[in-house]
C-alpha atoms as a PDB file:
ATOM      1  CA  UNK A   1     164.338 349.691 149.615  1.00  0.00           C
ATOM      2  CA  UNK A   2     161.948 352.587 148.614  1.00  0.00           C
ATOM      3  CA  UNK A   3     163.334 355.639 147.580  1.00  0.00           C
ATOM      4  CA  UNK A   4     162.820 358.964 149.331  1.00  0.00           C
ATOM      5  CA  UNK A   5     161.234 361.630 148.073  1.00  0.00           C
ATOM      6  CA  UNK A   6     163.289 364.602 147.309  1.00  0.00           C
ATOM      7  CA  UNK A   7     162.870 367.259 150.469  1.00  0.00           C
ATOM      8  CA  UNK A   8     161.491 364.482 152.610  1.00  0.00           C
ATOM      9  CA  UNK A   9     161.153 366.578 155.408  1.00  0.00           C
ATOM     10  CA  UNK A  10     157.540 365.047 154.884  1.00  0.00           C
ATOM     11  CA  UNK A  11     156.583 361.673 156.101  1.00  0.00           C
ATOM     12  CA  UNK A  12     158.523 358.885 155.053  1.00  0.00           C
ATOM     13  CA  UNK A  13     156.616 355.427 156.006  1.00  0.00           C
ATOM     14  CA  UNK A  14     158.712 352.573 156.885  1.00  0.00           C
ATOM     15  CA  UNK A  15     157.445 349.273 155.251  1.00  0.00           C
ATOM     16  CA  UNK A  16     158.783 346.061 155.413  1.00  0.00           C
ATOM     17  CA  UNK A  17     157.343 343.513 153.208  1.00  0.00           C
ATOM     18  CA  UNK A  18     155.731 340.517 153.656  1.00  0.00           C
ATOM     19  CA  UNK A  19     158.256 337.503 153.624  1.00  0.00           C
ATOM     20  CA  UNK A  20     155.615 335.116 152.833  1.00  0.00           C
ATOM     21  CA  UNK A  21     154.047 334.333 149.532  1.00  0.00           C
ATOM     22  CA  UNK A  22     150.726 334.487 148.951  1.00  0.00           C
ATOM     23  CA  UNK A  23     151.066 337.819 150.780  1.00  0.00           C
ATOM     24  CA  UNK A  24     148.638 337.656 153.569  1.00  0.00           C
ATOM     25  CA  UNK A  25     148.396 342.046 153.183  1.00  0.00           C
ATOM     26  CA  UNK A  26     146.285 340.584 150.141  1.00  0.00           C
ATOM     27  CA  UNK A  27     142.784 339.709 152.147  1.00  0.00           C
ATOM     28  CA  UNK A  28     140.671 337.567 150.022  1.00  0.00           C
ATOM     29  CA  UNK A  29     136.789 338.064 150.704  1.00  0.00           C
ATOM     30  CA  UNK A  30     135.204 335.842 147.739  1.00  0.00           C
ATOM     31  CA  UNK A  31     136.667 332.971 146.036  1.00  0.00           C
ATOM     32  CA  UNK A  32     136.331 334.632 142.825  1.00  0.00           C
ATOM     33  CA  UNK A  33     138.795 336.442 143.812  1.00  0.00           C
ATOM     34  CA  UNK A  34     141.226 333.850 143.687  1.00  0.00           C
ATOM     35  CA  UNK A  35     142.084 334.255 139.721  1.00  0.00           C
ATOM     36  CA  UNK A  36     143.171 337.588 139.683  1.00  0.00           C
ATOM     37  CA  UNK A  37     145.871 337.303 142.987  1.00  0.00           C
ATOM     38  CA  UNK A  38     149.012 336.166 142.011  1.00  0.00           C
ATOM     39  CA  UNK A  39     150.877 333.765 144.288  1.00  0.00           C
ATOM     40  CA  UNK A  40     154.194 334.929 144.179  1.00  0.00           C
ATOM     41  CA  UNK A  41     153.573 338.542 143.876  1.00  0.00           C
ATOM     42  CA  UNK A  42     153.596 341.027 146.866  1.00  0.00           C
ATOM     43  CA  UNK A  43     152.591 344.456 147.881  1.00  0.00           C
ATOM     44  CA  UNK A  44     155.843 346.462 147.177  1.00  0.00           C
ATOM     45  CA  UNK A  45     156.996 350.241 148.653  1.00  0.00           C
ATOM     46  CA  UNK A  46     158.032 352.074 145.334  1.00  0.00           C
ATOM     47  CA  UNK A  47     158.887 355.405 146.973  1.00  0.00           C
ATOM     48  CA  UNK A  48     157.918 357.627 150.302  1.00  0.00           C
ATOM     49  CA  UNK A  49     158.150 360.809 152.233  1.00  0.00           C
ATOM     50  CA  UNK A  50     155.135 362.782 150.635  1.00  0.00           C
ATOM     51  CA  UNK A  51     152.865 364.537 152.451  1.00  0.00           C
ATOM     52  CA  UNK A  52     149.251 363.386 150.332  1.00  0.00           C
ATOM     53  CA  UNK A  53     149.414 361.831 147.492  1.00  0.00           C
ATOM     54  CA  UNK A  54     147.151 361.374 144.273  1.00  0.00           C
ATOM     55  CA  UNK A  55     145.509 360.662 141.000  1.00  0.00           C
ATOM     56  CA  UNK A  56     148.639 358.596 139.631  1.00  0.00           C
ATOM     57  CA  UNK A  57     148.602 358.343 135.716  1.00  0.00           C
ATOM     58  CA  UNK A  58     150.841 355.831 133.762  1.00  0.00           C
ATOM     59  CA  UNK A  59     153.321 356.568 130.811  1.00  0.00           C
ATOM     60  CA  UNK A  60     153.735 353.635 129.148  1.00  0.00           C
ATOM     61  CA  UNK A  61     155.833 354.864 126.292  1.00  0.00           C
ATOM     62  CA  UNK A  62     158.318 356.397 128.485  1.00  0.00           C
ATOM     63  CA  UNK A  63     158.008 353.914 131.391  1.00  0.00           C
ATOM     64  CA  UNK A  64     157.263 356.179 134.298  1.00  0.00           C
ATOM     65  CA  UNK A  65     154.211 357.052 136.062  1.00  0.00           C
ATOM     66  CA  UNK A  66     153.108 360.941 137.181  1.00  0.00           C
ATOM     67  CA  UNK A  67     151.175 361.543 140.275  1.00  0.00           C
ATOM     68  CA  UNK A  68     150.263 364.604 142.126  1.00  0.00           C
ATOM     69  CA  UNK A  69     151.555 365.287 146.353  1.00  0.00           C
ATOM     70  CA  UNK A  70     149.354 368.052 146.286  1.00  0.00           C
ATOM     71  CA  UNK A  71     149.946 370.088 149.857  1.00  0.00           C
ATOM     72  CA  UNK A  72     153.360 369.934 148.330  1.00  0.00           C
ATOM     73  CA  UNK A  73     152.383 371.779 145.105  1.00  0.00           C
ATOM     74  CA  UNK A  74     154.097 369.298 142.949  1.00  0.00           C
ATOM     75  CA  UNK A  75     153.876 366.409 140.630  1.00  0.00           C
ATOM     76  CA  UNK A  76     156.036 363.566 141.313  1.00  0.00           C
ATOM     77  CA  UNK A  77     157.603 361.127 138.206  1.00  0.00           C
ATOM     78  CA  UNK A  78     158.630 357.446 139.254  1.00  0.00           C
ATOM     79  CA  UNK A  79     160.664 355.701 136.769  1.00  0.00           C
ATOM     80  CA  UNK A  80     160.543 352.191 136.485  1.00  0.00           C
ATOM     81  CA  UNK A  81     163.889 351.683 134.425  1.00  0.00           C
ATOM     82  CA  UNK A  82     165.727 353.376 137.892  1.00  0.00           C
ATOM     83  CA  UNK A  83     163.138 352.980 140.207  1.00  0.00           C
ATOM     84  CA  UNK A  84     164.188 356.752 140.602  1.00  0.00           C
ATOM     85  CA  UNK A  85     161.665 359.397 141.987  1.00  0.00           C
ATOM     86  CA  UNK A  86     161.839 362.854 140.802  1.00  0.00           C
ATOM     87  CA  UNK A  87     160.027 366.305 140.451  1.00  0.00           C
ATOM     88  CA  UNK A  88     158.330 366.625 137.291  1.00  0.00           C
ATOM     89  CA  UNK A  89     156.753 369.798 138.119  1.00  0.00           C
ATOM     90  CA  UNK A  90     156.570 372.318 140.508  1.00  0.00           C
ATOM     91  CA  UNK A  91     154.608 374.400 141.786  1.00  0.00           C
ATOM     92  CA  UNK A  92     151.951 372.526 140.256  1.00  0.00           C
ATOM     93  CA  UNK A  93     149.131 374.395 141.258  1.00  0.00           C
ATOM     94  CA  UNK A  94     147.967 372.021 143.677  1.00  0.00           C
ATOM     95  CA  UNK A  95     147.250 369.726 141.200  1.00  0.00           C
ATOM     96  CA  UNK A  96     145.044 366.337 141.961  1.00  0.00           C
ATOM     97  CA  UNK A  97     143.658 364.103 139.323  1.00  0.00           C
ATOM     98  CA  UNK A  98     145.783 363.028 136.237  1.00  0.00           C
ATOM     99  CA  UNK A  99     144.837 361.661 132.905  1.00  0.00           C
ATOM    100  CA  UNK A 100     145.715 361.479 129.486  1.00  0.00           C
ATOM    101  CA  UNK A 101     144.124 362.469 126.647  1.00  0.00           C
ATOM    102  CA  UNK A 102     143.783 360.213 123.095  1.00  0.00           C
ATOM    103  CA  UNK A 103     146.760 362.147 122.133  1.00  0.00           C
ATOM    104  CA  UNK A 104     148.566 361.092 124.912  1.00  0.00           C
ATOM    105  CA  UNK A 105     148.729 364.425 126.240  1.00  0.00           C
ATOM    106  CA  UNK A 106     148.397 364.796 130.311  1.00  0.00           C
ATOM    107  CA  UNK A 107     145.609 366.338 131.872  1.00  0.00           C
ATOM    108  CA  UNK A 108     145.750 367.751 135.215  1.00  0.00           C
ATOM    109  CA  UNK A 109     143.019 369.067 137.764  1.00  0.00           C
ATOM    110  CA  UNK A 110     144.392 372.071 139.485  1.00  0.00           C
ATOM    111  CA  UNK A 111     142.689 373.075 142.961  1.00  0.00           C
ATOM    112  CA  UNK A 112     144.610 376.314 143.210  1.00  0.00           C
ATOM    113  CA  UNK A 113     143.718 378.037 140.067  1.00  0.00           C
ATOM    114  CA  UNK A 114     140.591 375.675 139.993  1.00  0.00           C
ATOM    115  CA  UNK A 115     141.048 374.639 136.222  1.00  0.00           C
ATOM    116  CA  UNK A 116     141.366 371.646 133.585  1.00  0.00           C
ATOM    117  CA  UNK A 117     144.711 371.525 132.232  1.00  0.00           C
ATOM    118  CA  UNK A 118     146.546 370.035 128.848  1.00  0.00           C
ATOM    119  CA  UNK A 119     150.162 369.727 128.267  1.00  0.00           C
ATOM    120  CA  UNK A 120     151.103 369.943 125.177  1.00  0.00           C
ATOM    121  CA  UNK A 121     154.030 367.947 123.528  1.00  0.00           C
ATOM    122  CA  UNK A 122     156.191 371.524 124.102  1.00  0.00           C
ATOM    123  CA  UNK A 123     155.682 371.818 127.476  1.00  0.00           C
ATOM    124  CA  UNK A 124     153.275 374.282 127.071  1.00  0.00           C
ATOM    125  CA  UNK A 125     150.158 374.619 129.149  1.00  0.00           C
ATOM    126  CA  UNK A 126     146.288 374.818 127.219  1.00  0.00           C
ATOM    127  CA  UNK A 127     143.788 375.914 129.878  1.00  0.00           C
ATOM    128  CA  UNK A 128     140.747 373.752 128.899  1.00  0.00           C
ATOM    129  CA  UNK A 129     138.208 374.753 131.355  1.00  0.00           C
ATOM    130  CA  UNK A 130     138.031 376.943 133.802  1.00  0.00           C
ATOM    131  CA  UNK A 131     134.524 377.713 134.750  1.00  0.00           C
ATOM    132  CA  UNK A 132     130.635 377.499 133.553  1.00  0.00           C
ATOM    133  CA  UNK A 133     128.407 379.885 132.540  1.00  0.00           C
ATOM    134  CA  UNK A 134     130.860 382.448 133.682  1.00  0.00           C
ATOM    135  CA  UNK A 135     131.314 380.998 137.351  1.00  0.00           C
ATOM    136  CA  UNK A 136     134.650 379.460 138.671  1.00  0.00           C
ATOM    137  CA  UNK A 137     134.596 375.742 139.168  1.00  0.00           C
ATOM    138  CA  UNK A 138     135.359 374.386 142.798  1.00  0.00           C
ATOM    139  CA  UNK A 139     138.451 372.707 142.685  1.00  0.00           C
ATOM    140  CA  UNK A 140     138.439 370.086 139.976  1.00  0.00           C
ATOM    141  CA  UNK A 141     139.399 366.964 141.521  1.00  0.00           C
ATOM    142  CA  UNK A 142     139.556 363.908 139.257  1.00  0.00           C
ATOM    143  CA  UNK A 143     139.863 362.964 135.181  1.00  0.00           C
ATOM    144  CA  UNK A 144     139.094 360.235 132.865  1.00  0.00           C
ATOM    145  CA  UNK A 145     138.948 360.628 128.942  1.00  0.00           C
ATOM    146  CA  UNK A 146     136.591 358.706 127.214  1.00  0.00           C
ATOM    147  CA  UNK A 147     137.172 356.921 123.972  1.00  0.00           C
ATOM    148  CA  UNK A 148     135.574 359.424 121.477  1.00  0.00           C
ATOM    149  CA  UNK A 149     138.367 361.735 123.101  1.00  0.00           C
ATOM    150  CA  UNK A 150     135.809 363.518 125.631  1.00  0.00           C
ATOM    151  CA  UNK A 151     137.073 364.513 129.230  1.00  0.00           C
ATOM    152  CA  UNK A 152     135.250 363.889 132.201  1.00  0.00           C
ATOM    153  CA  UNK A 153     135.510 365.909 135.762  1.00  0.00           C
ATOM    154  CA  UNK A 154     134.280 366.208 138.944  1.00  0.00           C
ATOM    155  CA  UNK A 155     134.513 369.326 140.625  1.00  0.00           C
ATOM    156  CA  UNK A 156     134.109 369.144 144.516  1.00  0.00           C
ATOM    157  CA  UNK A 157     134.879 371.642 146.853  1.00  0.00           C
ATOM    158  CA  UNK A 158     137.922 369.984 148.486  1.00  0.00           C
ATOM    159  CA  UNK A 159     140.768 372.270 147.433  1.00  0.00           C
ATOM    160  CA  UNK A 160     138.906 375.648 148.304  1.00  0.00           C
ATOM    161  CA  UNK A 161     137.808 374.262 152.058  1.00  0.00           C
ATOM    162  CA  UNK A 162     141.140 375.246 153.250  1.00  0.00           C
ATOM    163  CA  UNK A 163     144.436 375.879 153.024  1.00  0.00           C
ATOM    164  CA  UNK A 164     146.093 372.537 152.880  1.00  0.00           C
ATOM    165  CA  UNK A 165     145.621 371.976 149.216  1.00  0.00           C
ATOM    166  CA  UNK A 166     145.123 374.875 147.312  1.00  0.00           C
ATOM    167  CA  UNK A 167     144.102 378.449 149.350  1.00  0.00           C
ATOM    168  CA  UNK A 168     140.782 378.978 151.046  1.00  0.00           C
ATOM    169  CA  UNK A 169     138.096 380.353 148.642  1.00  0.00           C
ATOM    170  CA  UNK A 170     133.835 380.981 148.125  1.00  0.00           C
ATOM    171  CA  UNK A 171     132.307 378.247 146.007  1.00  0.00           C
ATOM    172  CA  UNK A 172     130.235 379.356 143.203  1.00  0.00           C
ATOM    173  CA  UNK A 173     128.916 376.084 142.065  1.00  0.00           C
ATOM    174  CA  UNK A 174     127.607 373.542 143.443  1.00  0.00           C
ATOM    175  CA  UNK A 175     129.357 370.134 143.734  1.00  0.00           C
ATOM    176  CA  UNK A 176     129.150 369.053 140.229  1.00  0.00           C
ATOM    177  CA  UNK A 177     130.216 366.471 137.108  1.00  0.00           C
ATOM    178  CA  UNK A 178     130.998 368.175 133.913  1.00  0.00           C
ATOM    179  CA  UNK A 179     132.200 367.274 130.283  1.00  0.00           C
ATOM    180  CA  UNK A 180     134.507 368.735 127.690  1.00  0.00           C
ATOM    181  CA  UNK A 181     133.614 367.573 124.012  1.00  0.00           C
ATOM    182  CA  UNK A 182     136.281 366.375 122.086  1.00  0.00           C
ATOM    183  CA  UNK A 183     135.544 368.012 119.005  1.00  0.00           C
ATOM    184  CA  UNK A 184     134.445 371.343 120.149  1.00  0.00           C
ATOM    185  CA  UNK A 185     135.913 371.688 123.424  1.00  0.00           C
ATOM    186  CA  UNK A 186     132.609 372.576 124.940  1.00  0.00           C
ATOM    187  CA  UNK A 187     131.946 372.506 128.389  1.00  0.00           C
ATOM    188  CA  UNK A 188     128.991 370.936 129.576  1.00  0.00           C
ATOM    189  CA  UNK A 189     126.882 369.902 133.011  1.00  0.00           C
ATOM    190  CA  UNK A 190     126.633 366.045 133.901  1.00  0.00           C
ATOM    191  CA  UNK A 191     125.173 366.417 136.870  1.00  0.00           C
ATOM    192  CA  UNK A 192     125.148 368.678 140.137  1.00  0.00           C
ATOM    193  CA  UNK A 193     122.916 366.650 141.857  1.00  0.00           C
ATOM    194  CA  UNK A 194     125.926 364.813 143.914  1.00  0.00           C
ATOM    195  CA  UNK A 195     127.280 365.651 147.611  1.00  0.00           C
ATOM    196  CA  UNK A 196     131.354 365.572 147.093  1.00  0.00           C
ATOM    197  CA  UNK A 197     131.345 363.337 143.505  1.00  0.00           C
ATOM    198  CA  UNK A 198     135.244 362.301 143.581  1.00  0.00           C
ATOM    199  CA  UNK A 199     136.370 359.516 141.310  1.00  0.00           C
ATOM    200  CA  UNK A 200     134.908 358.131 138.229  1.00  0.00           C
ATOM    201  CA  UNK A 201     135.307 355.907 135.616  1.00  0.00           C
ATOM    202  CA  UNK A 202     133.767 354.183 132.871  1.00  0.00           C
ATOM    203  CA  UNK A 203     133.333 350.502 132.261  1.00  0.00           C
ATOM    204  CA  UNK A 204     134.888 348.595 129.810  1.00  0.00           C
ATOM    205  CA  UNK A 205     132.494 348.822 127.026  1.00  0.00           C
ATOM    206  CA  UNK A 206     131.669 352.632 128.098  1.00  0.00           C
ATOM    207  CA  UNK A 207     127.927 351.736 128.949  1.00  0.00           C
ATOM    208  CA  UNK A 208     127.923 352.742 132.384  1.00  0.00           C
ATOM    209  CA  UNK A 209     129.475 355.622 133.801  1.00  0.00           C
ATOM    210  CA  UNK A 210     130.613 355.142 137.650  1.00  0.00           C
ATOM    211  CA  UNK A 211     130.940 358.236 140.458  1.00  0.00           C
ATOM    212  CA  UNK A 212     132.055 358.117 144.181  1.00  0.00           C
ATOM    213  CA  UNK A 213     129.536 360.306 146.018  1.00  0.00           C
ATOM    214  CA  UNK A 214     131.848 360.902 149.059  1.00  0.00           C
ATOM    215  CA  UNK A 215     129.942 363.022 151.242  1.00  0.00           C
ATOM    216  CA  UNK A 216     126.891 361.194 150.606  1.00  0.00           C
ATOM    217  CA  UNK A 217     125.112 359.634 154.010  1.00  0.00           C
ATOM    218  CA  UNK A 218     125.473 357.750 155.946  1.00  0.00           C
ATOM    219  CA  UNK A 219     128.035 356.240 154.003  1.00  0.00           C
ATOM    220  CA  UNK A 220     129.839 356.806 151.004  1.00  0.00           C
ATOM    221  CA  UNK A 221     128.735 355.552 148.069  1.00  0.00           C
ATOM    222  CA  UNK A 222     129.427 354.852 144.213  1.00  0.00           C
ATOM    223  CA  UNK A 223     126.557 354.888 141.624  1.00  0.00           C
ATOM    224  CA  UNK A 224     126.286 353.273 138.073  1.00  0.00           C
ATOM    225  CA  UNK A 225     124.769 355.851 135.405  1.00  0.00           C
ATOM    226  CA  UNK A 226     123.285 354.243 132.158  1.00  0.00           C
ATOM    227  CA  UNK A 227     125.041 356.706 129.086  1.00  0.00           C
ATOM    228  CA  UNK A 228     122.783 357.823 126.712  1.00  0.00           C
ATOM    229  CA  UNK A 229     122.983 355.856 122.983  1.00  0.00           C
ATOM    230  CA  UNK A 230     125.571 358.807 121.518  1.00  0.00           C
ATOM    231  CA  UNK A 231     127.658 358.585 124.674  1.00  0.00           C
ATOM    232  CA  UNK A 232     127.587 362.111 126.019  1.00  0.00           C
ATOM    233  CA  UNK A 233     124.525 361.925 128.692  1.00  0.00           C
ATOM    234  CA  UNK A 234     123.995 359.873 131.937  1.00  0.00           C
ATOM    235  CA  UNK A 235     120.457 358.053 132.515  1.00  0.00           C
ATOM    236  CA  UNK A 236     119.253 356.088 134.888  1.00  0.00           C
ATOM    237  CA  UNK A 237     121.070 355.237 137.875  1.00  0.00           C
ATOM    238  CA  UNK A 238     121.864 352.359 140.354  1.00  0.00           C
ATOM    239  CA  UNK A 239     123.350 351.840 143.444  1.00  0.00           C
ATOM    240  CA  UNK A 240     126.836 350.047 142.405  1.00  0.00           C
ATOM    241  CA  UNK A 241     128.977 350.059 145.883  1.00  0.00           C
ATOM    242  CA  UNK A 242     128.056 350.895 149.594  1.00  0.00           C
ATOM    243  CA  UNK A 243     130.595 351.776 152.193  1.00  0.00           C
ATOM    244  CA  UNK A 244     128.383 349.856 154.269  1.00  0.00           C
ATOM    245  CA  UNK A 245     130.429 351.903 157.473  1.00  0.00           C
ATOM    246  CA  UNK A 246     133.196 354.533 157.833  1.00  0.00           C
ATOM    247  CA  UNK A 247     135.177 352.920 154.738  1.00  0.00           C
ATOM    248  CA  UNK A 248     136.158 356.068 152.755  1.00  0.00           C
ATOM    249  CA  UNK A 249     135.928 355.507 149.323  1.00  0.00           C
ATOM    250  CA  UNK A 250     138.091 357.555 146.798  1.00  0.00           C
ATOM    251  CA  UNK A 251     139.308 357.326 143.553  1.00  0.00           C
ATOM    252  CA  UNK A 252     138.825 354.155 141.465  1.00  0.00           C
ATOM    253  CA  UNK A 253     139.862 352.023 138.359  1.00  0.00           C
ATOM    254  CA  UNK A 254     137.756 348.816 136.613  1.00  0.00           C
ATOM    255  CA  UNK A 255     139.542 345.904 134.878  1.00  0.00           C
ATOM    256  CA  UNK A 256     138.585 344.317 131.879  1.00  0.00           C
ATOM    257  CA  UNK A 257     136.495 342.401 133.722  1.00  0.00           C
ATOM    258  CA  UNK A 258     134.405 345.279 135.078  1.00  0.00           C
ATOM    259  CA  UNK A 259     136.007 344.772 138.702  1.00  0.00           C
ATOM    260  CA  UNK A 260     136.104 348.243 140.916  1.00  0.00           C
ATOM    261  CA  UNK A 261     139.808 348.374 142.471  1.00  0.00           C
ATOM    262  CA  UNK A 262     138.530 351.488 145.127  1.00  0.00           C
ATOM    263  CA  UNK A 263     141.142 353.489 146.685  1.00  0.00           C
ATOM    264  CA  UNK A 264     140.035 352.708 150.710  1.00  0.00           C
ATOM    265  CA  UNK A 265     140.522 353.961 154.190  1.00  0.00           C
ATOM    266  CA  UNK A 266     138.362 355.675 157.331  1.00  0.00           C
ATOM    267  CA  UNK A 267     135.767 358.290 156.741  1.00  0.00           C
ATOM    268  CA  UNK A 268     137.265 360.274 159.468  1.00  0.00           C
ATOM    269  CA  UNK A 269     134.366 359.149 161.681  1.00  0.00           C
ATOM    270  CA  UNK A 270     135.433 358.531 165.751  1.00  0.00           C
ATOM    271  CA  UNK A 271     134.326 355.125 165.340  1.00  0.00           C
ATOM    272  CA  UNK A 272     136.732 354.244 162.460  1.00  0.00           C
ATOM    273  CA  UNK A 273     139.775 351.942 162.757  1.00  0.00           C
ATOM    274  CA  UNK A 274     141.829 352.769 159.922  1.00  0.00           C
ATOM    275  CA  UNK A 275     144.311 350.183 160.557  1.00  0.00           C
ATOM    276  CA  UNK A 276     141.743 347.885 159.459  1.00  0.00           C
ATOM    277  CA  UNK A 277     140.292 350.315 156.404  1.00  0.00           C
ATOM    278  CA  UNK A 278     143.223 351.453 154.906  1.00  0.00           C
ATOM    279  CA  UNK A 279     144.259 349.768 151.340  1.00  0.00           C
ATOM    280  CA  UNK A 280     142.194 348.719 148.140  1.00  0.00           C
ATOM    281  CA  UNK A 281     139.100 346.802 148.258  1.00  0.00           C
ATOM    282  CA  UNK A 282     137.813 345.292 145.419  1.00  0.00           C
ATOM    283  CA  UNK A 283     134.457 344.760 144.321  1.00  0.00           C
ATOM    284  CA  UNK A 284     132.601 343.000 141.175  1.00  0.00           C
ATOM    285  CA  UNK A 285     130.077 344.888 138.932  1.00  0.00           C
ATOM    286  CA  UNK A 286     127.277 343.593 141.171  1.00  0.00           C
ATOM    287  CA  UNK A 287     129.243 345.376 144.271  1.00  0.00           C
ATOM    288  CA  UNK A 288     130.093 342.315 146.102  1.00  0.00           C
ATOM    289  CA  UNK A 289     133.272 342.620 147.588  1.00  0.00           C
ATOM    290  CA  UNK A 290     135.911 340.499 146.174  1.00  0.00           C
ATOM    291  CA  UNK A 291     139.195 341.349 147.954  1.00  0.00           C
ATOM    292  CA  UNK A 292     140.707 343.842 150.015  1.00  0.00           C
ATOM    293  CA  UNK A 293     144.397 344.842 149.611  1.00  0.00           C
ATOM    294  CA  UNK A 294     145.663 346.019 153.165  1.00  0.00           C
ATOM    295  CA  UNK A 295     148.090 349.001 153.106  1.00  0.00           C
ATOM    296  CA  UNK A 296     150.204 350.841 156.241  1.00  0.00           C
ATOM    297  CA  UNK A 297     148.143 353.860 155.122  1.00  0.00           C
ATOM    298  CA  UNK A 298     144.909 355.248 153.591  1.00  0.00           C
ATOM    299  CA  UNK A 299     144.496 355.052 149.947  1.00  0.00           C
ATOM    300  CA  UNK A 300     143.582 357.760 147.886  1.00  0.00           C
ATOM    301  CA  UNK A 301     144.360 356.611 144.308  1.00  0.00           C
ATOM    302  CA  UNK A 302     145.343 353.534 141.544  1.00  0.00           C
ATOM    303  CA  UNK A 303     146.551 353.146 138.789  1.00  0.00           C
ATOM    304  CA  UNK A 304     147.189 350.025 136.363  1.00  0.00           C
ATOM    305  CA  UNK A 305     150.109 350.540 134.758  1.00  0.00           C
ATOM    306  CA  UNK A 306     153.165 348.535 133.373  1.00  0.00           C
ATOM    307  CA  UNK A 307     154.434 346.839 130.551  1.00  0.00           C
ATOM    308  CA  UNK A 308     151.314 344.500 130.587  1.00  0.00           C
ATOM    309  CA  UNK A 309     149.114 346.941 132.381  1.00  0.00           C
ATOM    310  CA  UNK A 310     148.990 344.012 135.148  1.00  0.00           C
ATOM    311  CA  UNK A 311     150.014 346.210 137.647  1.00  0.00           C
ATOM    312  CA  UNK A 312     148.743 348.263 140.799  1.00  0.00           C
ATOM    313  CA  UNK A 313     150.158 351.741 141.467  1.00  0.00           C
ATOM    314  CA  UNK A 314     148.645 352.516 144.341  1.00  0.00           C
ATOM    315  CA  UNK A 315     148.932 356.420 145.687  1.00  0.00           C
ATOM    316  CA  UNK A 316     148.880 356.458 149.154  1.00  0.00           C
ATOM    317  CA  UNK A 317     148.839 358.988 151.752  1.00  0.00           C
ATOM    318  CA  UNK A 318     152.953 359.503 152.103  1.00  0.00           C
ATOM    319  CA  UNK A 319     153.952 356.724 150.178  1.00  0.00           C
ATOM    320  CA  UNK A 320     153.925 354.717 146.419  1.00  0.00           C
ATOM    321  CA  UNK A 321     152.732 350.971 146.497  1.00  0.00           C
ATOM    322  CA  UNK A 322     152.492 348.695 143.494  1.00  0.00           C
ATOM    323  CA  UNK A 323     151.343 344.859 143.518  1.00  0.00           C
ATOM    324  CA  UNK A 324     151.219 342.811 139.870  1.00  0.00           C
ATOM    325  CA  UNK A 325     147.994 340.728 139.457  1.00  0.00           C
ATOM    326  CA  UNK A 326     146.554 338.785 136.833  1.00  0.00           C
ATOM    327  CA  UNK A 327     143.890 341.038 135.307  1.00  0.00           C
ATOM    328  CA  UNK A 328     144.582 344.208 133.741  1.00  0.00           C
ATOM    329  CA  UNK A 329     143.126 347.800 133.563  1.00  0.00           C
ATOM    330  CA  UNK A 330     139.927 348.798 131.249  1.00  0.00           C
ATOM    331  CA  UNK A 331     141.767 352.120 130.082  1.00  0.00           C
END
């Protein structure tokens, strides 16, 4: 049985799981598919009774993984010795995205105060970024760090639209992509040329950066950017994955084998059936979709985490999901 979050005057989900092995919630689209599902694995309910849950980070030297129920202003810990959730920390500032840095240090996007984020091993909290050219960001919304220790944002307007996940405020740039040097700690532009960039990630040798363009039309999108040779530019870009509909694409990881794992779900469009959107679908580097992994409710976020970085954690709406297959994360 999942455990409840703490407070869960939210919205627990029940879940029962499938009895049947291969699980049938696991939808194979392409035969190719077939090597990374694992027979005898299922999708599994870790924990539930959030309110909207995201970017989940892994802790593999203290076997837990951090993610962020942001209208609840708090960042939730699931152990996987207990199989215990917890409060790790709150308020959190409305916090979305999570990373970690080369240090192993966590990085958080805050919506309310609208900054980057580093804890340090004290507890203490270093204030990375915080605005360009003198202008308040948006509401930084997801994280990756790069191998040469760089950290990579996007910076949406989602958490200053309203007042479900951070408070109501003016934008004063536009939707953008920026980058924090990991020598210097300079802040630089990647691009503002995006409507809504959300996730991103890079691919397993680091050649191609990838960004969800969610309020791009008529459908959501993710493009591939060619890096520059020293690793700190984007070039040329092509189209990588097409919504192809009201499939809302979030955040996003890529295996070793360059495989998209896309947080799914509807687009809030009339038309949309979101029983039949929400989950993870899969797609290979060419954007043919390889799988899709159905869920009780709309997908945000992923993770691959574990011991063997084989498996799933997939944030989702109110609830924690996790499914072991046989590939295993890029980063």
């Amino acid at each position: 049985m999942a455990a409840t979050a703490l407070s869960a005057r939210a919205q627990g989900v029940d879940f029962k799981p499938s009895q049947r092995y291969p699980d049938p919630s696991v939808e194979v689209l392409d035969k190719s598919f077939l090597k990374y599902r694992l027979f005898s694995s299922g999708v599994e309910q870790l924990a539930t009774g959030f309110r909207w849950v995201e970017g989940p980070v892994w802790f593999g030297d203290g076997r837990y993984l951090l993610f962020s129920d942001i209208p609840n202003n708090r960042i939730m810990r699931w152990d996987e010795t207990t199989g215990a959730t917890s409060v790790f920390r709150q308020p959190s500032n409305n916090s979305n995205g999570l990373a970690r840095d080369r240090q192993g240090r966590l990085l958080a996007c805050e919506h309310l105060t609208r900054r980057v984020t580093r804890t340090e091993y004290d507890g203490s909290i270093t204030v990375l970024a915080d605005n360009y050219n003198g202008k308040r960001f948006n509401s930084p919304n997801d994280i990756i760090c790069k191998s040469d220790g760089s950290i990579w944002f996007t910076d949406p307007p989602f958490g200053i639209a309203g007042e479900w996940e951070g408070d109501k405020q003016a934008s004063e740039l536009p939707h953008s992509v920026y980058r924090i040097d990991g020598r210097t700690g300079k802040l630089s532009l990647v691009t503002d040329q995006l409507a809504g960039p959300n996730g991103l990630a890079f691919s397993p040798d680091e050649k191609i950066l990838y960004i969800n363009e969610s309020r791009a039309t008529p459908n959501r999108v993710i493009w591939a950017y060619d890096m520059s040779s020293d690793g700190t530019r984007i070039g040329n870009r092509r189209l990588a994955v097409d919504a192809n509909g009201p499939g809302g694409i979030d955040g996003f990881k890529i295996d070793v084998d360059g495989n998209l794992w896309c947080g799914w779900g509807s687009n809030g469009s009339l038309d949309a059936k979101a029983e039949e959107l929400d989950g993870v679908r899969v797609f290979n580097p060419q954007g043919k979709p390889l799988a899709h992994i159905h869920l009780p409710e709309r997908c945000p976020n992923l993770v691959f985490g574990g011991a063997k970085k084989n498996r799933l954690f997939m944030a989702s709406s109110h609830s924690l999901y996790a499914l072991y297959v046989e590939t295993r994360g890029a980063v």
